[in-house]
C-alpha atoms as a PDB file:
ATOM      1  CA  UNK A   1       4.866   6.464  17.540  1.00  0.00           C
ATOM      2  CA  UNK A   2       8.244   4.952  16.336  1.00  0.00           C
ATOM      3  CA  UNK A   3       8.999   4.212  12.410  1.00  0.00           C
ATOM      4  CA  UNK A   4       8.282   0.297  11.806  1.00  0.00           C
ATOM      5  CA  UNK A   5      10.463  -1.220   8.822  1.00  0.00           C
ATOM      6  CA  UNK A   6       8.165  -3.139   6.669  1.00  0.00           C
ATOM      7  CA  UNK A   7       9.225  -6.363   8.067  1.00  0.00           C
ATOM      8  CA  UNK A   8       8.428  -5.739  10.980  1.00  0.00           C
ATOM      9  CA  UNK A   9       4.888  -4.107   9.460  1.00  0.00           C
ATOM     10  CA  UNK A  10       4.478  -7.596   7.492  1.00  0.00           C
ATOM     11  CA  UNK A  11       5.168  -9.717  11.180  1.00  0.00           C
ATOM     12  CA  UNK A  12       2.491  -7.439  12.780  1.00  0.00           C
ATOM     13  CA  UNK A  13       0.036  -8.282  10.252  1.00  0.00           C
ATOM     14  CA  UNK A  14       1.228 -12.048  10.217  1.00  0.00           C
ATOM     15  CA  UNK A  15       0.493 -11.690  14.108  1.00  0.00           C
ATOM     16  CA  UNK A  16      -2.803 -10.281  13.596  1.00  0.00           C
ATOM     17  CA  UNK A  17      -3.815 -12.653  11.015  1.00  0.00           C
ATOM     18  CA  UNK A  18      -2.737 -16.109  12.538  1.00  0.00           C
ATOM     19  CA  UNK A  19      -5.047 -15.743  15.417  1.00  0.00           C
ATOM     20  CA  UNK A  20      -7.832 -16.617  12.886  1.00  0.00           C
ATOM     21  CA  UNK A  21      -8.925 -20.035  11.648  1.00  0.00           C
ATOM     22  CA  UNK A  22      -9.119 -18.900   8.279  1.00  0.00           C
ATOM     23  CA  UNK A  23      -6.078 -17.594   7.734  1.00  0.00           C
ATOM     24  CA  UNK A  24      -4.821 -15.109   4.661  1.00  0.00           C
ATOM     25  CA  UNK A  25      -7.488 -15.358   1.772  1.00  0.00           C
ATOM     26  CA  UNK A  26      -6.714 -16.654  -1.714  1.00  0.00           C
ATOM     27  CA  UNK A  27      -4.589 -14.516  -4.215  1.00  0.00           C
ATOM     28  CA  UNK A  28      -7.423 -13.919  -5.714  1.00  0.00           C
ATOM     29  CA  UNK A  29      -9.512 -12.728  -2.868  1.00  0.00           C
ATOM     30  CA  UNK A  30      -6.786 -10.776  -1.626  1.00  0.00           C
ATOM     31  CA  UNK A  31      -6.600  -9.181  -5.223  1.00  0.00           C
ATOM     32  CA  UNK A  32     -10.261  -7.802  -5.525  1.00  0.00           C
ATOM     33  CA  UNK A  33      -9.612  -6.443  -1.716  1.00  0.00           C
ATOM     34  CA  UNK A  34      -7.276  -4.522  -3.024  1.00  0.00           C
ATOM     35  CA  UNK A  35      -8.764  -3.608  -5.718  1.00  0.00           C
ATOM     36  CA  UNK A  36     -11.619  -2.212  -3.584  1.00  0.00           C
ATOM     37  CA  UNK A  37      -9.433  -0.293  -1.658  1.00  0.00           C
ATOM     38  CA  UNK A  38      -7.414   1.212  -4.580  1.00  0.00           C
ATOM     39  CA  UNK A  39     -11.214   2.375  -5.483  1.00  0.00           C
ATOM     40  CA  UNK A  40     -11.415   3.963  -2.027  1.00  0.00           C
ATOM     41  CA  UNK A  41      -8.511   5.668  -2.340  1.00  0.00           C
ATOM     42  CA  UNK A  42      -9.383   6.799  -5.685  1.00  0.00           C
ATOM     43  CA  UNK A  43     -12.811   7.814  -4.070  1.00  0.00           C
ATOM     44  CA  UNK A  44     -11.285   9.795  -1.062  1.00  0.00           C
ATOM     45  CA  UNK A  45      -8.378  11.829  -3.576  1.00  0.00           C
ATOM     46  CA  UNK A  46     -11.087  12.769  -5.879  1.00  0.00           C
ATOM     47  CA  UNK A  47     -12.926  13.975  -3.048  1.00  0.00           C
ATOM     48  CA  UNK A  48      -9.710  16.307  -1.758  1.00  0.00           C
ATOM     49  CA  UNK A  49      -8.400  17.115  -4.813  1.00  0.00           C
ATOM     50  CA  UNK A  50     -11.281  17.049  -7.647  1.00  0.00           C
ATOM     51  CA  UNK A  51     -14.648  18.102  -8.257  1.00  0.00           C
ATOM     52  CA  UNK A  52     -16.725  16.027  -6.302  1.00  0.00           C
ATOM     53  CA  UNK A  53     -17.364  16.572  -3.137  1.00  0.00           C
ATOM     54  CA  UNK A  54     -18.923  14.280  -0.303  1.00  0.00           C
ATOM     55  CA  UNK A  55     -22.348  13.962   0.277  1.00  0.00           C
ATOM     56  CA  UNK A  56     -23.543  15.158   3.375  1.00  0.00           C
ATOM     57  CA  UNK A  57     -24.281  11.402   4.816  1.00  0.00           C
ATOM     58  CA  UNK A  58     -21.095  10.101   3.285  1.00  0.00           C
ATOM     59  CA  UNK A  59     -18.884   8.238   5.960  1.00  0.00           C
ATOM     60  CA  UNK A  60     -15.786  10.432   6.711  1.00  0.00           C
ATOM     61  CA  UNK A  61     -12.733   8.643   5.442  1.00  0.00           C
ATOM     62  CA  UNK A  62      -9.441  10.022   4.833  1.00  0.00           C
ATOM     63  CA  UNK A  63      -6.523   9.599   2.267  1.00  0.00           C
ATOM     64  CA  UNK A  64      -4.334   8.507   4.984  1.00  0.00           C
ATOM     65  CA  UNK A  65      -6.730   5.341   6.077  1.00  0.00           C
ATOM     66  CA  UNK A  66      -7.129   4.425   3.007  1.00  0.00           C
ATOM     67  CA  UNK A  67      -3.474   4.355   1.850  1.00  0.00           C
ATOM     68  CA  UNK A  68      -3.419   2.477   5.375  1.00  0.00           C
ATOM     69  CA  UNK A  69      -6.072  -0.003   4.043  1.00  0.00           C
ATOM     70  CA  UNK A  70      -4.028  -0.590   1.376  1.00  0.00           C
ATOM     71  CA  UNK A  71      -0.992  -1.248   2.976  1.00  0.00           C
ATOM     72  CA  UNK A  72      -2.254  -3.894   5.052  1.00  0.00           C
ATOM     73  CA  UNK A  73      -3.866  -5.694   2.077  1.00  0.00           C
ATOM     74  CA  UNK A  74      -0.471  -5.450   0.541  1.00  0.00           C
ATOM     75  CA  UNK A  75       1.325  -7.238   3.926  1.00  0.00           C
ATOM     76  CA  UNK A  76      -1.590  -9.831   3.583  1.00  0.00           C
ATOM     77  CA  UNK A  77      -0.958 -10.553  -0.131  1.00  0.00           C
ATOM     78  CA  UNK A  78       2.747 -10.723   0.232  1.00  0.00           C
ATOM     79  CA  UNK A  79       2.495 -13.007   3.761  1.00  0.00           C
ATOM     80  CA  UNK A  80       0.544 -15.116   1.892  1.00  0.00           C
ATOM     81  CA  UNK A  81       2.883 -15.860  -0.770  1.00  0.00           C
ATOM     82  CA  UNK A  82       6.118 -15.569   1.235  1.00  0.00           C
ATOM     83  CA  UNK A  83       6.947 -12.075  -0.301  1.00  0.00           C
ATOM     84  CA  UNK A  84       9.211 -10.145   1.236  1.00  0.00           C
ATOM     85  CA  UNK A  85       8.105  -6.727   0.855  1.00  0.00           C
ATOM     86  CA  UNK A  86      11.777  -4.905   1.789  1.00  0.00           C
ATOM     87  CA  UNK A  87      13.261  -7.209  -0.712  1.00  0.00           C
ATOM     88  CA  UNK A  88      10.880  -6.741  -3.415  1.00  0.00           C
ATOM     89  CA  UNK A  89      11.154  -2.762  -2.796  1.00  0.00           C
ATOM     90  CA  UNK A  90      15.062  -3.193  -2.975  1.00  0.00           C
ATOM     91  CA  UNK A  91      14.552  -4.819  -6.708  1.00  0.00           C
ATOM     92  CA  UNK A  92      12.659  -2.521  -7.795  1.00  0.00           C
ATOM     93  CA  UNK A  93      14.733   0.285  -6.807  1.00  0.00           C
ATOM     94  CA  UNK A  94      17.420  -0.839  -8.123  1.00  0.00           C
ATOM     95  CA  UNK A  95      15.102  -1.708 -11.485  1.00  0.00           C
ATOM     96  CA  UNK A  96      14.438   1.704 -11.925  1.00  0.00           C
ATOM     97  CA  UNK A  97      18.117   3.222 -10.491  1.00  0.00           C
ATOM     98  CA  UNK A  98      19.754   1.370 -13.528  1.00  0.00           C
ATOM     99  CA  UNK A  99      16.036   1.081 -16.324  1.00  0.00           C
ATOM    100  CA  UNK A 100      15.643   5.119 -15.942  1.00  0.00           C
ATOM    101  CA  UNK A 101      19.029   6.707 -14.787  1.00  0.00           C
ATOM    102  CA  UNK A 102      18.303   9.046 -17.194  1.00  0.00           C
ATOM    103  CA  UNK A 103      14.536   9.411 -17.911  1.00  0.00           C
ATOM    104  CA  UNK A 104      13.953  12.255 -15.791  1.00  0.00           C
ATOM    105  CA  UNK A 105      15.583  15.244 -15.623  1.00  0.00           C
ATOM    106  CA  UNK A 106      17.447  15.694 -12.080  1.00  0.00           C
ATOM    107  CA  UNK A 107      17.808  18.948 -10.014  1.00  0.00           C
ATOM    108  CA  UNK A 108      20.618  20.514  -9.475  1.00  0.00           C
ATOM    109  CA  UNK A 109      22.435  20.081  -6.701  1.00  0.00           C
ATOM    110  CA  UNK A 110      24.616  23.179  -4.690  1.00  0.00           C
ATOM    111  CA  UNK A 111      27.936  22.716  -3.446  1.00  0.00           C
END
């Protein structure tokens, strides 16, 4: 499968979405959703990572869905408002390329 950019990620979504009559949900609906799936995520890492295991019954998620979850709740939320994710990625990038040049401690690099 090829590499999608995330505009083209955000018009697949928009695609998907406008077929409906109802359209994207509020902010705030689109808020709790994600929400609930940051609290699936968190369920499924503590599940790979920590001490509690799945039940026996439980439903068989994975890390990767749920970060997928997530990332189409984000393309909703940021249709919705007219947020281009790329852009707002680029700020922010460049927030913390200038905000903490120097906060971490970089590895070296050979020659």
């Amino acid at each position: 499968m090829s590499e999608k950019s995330l505009s083209e990620i955000q018009r697949e979504v928009d695609e998907y979405i406008s077929q409906f009559k109802e359209g994207y949900f509020s902010p705030l609906a689109l808020m709790a959703r994600m929400s609930e799936e940051v609290g699936e995520l968190a369920r499924e890492v503590n599940h790979y990572y920590g001490e509690k295991p799945k039940k026996a019954d439980e439903a068989e998620n994975t890390v990767e869905m749920e970060l997928g979850d997530i990332l189409f709740i984000l393309s909703c939320f940021a249709n919705s408002l007219n947020i281009d994710l790329a852009e707002a990625h680029n700020k922010v990038m460049h927030k913390f390329a200038t905000r903490d040049a120097n906060r971490w401690t970089k590895k070296m690099t050979e020659l």
